[in-house]
PDB file of N, CA and C in Angstrom:
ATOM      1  N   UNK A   1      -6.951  15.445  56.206  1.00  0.00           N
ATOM      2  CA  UNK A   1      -6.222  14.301  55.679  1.00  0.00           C
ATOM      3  C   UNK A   1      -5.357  13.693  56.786  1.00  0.00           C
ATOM      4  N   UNK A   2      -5.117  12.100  56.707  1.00  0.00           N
ATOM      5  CA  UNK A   2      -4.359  11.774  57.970  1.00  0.00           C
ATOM      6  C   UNK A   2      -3.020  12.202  57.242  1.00  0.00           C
ATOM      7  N   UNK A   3      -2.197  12.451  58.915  1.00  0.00           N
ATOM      8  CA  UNK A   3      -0.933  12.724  58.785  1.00  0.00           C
ATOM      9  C   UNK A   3      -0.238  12.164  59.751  1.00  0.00           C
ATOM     10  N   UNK A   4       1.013  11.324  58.803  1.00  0.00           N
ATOM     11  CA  UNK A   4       1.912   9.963  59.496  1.00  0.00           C
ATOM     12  C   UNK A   4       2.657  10.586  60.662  1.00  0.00           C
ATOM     13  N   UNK A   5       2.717  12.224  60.205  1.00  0.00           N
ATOM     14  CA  UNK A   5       3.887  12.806  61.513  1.00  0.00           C
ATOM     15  C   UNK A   5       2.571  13.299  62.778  1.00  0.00           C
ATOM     16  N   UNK A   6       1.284  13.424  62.648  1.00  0.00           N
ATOM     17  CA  UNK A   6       0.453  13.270  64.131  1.00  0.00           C
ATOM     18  C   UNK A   6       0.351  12.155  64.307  1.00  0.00           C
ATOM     19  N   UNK A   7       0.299  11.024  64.073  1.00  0.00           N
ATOM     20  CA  UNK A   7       0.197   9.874  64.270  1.00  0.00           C
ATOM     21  C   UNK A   7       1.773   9.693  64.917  1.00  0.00           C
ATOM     22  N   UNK A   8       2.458   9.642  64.553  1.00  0.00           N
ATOM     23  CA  UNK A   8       3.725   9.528  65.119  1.00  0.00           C
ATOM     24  C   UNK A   8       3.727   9.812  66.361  1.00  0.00           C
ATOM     25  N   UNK A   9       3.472  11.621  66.452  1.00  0.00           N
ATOM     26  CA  UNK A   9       3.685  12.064  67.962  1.00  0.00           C
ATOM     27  C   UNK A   9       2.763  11.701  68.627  1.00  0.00           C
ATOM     28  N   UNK A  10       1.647  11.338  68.322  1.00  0.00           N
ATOM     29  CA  UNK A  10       0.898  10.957  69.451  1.00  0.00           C
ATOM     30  C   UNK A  10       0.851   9.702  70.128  1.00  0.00           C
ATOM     31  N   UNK A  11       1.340   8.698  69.265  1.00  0.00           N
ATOM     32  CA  UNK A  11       2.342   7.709  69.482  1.00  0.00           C
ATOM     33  C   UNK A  11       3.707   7.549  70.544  1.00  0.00           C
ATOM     34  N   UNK A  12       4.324   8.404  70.143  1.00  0.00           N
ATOM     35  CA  UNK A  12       5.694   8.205  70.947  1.00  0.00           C
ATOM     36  C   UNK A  12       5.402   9.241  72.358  1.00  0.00           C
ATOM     37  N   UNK A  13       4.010   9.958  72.388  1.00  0.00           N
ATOM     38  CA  UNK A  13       4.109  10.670  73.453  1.00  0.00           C
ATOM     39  C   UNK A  13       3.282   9.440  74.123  1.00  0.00           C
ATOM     40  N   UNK A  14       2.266   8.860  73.683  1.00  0.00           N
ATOM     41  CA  UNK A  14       1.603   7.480  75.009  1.00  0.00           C
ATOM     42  C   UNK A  14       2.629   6.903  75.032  1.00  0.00           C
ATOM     43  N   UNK A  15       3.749   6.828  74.412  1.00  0.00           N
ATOM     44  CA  UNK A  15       4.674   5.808  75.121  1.00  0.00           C
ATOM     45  C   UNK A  15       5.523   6.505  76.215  1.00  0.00           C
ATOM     46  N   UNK A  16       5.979   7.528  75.572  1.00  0.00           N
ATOM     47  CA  UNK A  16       6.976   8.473  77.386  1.00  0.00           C
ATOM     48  C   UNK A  16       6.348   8.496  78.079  1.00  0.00           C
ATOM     49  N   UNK A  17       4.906   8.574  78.286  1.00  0.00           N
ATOM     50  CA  UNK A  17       3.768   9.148  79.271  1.00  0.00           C
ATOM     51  C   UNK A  17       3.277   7.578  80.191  1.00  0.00           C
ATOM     52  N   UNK A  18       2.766   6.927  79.224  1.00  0.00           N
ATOM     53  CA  UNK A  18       2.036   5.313  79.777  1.00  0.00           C
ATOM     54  C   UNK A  18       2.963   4.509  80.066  1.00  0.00           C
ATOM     55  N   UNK A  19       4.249   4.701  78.819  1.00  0.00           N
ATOM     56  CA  UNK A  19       5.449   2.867  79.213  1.00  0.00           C
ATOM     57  C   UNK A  19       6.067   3.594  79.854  1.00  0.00           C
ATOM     58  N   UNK A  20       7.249   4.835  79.755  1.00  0.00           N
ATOM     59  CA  UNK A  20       8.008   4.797  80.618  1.00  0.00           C
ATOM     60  C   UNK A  20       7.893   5.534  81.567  1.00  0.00           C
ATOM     61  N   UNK A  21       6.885   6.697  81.846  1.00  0.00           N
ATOM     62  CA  UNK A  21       6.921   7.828  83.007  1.00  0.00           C
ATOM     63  C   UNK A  21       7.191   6.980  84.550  1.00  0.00           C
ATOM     64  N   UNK A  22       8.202   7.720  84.985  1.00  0.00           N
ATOM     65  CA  UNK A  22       8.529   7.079  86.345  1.00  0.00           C
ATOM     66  C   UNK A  22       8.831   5.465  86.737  1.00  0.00           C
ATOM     67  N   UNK A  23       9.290   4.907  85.582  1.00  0.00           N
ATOM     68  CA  UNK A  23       9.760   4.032  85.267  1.00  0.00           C
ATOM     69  C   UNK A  23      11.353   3.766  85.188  1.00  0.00           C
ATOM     70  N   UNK A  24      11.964   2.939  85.838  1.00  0.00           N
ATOM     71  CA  UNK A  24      13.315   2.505  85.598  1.00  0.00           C
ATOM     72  C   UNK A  24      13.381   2.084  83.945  1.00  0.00           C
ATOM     73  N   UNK A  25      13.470   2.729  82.557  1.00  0.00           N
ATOM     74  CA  UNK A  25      13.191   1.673  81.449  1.00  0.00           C
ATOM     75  C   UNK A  25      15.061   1.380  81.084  1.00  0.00           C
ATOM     76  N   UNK A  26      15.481   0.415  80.569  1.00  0.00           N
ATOM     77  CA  UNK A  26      16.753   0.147  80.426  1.00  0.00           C
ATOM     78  C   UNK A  26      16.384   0.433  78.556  1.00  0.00           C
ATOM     79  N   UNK A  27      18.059   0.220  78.116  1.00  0.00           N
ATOM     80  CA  UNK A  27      18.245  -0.114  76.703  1.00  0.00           C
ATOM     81  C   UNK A  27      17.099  -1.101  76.501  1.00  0.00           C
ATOM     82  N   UNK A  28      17.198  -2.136  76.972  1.00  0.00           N
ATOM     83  CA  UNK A  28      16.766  -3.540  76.764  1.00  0.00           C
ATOM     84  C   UNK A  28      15.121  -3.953  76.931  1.00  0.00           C
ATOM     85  N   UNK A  29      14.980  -2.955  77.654  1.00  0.00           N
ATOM     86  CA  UNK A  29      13.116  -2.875  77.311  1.00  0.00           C
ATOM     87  C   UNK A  29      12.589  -1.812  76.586  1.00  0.00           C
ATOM     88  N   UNK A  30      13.917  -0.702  75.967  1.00  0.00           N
ATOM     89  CA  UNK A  30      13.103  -0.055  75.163  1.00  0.00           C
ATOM     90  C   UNK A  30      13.570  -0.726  73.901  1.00  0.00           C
ATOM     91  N   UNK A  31      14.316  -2.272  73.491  1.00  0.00           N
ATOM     92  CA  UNK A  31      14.539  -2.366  72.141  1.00  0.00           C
ATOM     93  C   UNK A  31      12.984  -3.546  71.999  1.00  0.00           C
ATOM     94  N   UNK A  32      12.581  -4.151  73.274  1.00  0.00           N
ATOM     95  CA  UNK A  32      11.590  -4.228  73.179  1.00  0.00           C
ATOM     96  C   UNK A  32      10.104  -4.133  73.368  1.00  0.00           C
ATOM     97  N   UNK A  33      10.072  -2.576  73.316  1.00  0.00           N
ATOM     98  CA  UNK A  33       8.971  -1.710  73.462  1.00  0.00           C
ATOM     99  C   UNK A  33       7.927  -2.019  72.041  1.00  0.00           C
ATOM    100  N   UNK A  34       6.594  -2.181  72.466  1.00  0.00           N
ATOM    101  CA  UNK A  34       5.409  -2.416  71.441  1.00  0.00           C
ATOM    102  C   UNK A  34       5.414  -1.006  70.715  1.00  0.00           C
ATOM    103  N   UNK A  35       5.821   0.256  71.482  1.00  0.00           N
ATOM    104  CA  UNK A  35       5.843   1.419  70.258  1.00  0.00           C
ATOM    105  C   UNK A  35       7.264   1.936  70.390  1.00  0.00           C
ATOM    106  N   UNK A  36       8.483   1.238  70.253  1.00  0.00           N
ATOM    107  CA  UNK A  36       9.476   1.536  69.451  1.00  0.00           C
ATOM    108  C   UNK A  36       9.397   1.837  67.900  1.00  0.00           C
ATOM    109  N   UNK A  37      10.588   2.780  67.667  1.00  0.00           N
ATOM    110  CA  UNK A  37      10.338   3.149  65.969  1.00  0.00           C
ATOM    111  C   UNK A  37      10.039   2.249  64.998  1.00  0.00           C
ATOM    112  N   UNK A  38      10.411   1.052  65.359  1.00  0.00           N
ATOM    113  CA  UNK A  38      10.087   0.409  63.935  1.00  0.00           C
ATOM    114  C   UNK A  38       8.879  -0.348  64.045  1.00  0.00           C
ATOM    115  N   UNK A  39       8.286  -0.541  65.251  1.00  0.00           N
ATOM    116  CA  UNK A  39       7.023  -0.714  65.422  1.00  0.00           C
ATOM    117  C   UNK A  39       6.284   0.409  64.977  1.00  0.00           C
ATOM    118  N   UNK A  40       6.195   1.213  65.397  1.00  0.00           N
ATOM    119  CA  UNK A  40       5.536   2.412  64.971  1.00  0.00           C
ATOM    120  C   UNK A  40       5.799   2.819  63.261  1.00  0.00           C
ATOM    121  N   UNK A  41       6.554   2.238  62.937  1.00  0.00           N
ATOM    122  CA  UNK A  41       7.103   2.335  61.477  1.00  0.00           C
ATOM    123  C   UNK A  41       6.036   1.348  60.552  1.00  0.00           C
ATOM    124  N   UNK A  42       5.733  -0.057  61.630  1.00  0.00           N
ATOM    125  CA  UNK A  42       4.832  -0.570  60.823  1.00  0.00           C
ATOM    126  C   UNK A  42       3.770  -0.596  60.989  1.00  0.00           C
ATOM    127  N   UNK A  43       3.243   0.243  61.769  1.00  0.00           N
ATOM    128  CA  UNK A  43       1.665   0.571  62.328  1.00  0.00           C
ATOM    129  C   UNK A  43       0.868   0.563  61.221  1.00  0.00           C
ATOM    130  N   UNK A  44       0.981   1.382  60.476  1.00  0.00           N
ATOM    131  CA  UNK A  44      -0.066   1.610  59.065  1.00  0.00           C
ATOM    132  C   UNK A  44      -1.267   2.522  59.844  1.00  0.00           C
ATOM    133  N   UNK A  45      -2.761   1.534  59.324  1.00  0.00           N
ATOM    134  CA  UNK A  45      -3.960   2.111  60.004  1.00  0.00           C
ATOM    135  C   UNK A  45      -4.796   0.632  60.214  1.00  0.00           C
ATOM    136  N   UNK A  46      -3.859  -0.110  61.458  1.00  0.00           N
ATOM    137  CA  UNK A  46      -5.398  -1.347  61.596  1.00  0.00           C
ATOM    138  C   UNK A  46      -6.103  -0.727  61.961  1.00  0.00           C
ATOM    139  N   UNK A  47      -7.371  -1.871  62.008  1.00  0.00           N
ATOM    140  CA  UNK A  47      -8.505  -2.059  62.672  1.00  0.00           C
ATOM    141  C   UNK A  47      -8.495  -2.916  63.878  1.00  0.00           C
ATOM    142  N   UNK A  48      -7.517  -3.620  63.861  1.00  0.00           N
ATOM    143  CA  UNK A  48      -7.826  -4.170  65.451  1.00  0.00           C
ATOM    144  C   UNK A  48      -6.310  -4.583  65.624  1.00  0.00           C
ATOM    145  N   UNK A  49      -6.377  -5.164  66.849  1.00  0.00           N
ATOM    146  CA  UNK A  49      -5.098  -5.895  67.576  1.00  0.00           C
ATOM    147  C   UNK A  49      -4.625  -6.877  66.689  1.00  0.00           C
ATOM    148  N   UNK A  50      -5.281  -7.588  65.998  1.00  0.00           N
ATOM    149  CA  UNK A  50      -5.065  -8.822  65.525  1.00  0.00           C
ATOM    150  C   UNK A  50      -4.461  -8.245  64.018  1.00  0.00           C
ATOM    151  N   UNK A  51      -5.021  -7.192  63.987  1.00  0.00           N
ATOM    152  CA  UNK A  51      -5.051  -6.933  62.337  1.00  0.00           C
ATOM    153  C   UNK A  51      -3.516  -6.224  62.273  1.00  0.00           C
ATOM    154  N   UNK A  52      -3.245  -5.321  63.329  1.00  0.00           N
ATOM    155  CA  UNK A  52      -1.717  -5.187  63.528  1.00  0.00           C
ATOM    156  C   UNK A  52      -0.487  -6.153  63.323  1.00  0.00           C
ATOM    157  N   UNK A  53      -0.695  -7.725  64.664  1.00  0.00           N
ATOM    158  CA  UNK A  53      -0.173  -8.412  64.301  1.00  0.00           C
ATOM    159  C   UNK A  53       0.000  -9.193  63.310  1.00  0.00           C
ATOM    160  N   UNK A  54      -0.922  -8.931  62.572  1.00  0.00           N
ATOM    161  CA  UNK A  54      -0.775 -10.187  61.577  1.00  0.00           C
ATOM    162  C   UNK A  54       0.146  -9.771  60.220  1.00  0.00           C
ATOM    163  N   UNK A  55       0.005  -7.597  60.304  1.00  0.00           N
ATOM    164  CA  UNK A  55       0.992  -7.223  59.548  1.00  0.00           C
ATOM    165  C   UNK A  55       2.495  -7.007  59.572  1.00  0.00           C
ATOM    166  N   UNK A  56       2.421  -7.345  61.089  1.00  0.00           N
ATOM    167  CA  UNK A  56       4.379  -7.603  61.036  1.00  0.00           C
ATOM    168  C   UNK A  56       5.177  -8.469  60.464  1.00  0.00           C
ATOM    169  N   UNK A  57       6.172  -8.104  60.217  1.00  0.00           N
ATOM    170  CA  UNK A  57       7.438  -9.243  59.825  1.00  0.00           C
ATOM    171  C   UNK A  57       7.422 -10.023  61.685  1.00  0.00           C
ATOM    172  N   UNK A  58       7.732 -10.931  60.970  1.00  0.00           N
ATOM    173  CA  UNK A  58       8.336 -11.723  62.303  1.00  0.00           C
ATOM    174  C   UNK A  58       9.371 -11.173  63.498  1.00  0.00           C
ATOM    175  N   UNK A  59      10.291 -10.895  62.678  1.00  0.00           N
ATOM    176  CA  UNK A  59      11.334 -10.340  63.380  1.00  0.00           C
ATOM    177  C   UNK A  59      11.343  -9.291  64.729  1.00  0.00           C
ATOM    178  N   UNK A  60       9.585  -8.596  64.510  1.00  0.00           N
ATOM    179  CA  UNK A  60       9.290  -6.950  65.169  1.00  0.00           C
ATOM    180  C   UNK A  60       8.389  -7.863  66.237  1.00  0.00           C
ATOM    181  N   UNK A  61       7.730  -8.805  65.493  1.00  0.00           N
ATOM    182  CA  UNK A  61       6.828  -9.489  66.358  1.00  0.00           C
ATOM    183  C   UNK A  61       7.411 -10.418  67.736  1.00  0.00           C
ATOM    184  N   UNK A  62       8.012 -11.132  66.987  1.00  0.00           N
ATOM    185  CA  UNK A  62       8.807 -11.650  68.189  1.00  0.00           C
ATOM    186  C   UNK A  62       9.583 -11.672  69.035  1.00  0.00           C
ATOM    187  N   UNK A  63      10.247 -10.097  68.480  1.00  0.00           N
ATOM    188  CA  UNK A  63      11.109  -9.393  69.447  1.00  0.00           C
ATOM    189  C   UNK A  63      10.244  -8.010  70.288  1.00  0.00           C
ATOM    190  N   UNK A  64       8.844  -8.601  70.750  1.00  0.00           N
ATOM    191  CA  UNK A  64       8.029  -7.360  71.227  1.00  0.00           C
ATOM    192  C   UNK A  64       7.706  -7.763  72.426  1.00  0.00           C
ATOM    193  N   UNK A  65       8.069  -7.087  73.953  1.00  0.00           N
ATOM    194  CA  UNK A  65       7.491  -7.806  75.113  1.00  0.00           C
ATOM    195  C   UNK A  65       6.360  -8.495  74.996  1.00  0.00           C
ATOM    196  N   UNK A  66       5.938 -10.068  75.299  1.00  0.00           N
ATOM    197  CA  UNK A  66       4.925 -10.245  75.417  1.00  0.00           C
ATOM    198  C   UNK A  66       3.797  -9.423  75.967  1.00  0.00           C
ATOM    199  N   UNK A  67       3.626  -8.914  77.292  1.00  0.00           N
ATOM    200  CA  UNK A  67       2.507  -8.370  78.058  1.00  0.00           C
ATOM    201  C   UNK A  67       2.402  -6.886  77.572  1.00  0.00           C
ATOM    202  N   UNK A  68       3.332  -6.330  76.940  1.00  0.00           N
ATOM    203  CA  UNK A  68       2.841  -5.302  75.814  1.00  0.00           C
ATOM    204  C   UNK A  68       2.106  -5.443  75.301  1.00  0.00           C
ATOM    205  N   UNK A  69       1.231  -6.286  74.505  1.00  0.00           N
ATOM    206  CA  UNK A  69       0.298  -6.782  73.953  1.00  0.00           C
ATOM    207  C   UNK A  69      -1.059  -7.037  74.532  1.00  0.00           C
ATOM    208  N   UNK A  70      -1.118  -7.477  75.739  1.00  0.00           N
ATOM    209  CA  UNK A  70      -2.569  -7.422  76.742  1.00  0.00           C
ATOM    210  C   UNK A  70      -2.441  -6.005  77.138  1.00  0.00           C
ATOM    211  N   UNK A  71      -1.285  -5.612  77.584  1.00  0.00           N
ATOM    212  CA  UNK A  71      -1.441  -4.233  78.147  1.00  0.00           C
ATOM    213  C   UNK A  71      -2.095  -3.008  77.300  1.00  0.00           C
ATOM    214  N   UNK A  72      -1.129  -2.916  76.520  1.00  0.00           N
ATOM    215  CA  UNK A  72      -1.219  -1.436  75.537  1.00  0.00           C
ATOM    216  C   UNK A  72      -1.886  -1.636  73.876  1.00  0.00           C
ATOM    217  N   UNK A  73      -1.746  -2.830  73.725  1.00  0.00           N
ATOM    218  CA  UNK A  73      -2.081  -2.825  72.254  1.00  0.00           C
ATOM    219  C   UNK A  73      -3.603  -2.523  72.068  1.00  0.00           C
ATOM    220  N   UNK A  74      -4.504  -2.453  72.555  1.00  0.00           N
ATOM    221  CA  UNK A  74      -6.018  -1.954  72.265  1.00  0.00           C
ATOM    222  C   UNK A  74      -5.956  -0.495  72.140  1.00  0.00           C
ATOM    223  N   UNK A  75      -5.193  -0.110  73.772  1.00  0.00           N
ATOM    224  CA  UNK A  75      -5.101   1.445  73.500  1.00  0.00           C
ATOM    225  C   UNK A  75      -5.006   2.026  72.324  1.00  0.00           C
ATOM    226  N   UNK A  76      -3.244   1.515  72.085  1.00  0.00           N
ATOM    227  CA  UNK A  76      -2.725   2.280  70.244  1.00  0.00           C
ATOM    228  C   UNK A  76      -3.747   2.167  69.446  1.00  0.00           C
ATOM    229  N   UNK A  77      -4.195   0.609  69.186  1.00  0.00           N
ATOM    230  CA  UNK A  77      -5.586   0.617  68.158  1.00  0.00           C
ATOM    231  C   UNK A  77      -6.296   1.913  68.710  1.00  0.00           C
ATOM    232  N   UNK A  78      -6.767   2.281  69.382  1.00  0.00           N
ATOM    233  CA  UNK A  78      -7.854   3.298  69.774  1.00  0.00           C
ATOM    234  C   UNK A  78      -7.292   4.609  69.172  1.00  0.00           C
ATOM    235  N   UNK A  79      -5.802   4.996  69.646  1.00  0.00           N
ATOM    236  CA  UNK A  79      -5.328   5.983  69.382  1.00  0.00           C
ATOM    237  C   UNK A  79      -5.424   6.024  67.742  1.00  0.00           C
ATOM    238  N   UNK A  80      -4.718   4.858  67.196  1.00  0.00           N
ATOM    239  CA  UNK A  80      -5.001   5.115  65.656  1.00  0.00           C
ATOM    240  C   UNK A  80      -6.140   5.480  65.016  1.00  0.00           C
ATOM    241  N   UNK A  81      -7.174   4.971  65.518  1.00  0.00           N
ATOM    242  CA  UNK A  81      -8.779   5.125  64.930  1.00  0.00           C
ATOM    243  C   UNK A  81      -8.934   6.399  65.054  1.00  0.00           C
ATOM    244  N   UNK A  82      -8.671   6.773  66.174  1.00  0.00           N
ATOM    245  CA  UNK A  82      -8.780   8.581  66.336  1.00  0.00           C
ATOM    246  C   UNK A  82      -8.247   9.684  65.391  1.00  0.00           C
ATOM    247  N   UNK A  83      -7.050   8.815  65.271  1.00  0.00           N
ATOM    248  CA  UNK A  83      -6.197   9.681  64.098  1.00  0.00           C
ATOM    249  C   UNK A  83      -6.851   9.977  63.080  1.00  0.00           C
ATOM    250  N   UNK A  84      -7.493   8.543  62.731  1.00  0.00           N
ATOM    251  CA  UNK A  84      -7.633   8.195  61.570  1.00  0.00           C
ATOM    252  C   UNK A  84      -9.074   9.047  61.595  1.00  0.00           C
ATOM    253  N   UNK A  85     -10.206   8.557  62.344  1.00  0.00           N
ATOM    254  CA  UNK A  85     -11.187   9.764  61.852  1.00  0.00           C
ATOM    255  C   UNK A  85     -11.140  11.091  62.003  1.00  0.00           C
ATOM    256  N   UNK A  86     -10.152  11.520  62.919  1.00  0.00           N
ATOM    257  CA  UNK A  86     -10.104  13.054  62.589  1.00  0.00           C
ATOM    258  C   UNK A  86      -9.703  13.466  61.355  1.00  0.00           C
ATOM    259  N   UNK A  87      -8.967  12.806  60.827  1.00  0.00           N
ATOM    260  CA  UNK A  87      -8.191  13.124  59.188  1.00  0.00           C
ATOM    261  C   UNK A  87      -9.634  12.867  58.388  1.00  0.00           C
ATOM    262  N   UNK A  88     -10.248  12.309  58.836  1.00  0.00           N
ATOM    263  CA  UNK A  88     -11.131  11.853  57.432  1.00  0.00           C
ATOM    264  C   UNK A  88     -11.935  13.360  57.109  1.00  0.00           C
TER     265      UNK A  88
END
């Protein structure tokens, strides 16, 4: 069965590992980090990039680095799918 708390960690670990490892990250790029908590809060289970964005509130969306989005957002999709069929 999927479970929101592996999904979580495997989540917040591509982010210590991919966004910030050996990285200068400030307050201010982690409030707008693509897998900050409340991003990750509204992850759910897309199917694609698009299908993510289109489920945010505004507020998460537009306060999300732009190039977060070319960069990392396919990955997470990938990571989620994984989740998601191992649970199945």
């Amino acid at each position: 069965m999927f479970e929101d708390a592996d999904l979580r960690r495997l989540l917040t670990s591509f982010r210590d590992l991919e966004l910030y490892s050996g990285k200068d990250v400030d307050l201010e790029s982690r409030r707008h980090c693509i897998l900050r908590r409340a991003m990750i809060d509204h992850l759910g289970q897309p199917r694609s990039v698009q299908g993510w964005r289109l489920g945010l509130p505004g507020y998460l969306l537009g306060n999300t680095e732009p190039g977060h989005w070319q960069l990392y957002a396919p990955r997470v999709i990938e990571l989620v799918r994984r989740i998601v069929r191992a649970g199945s």
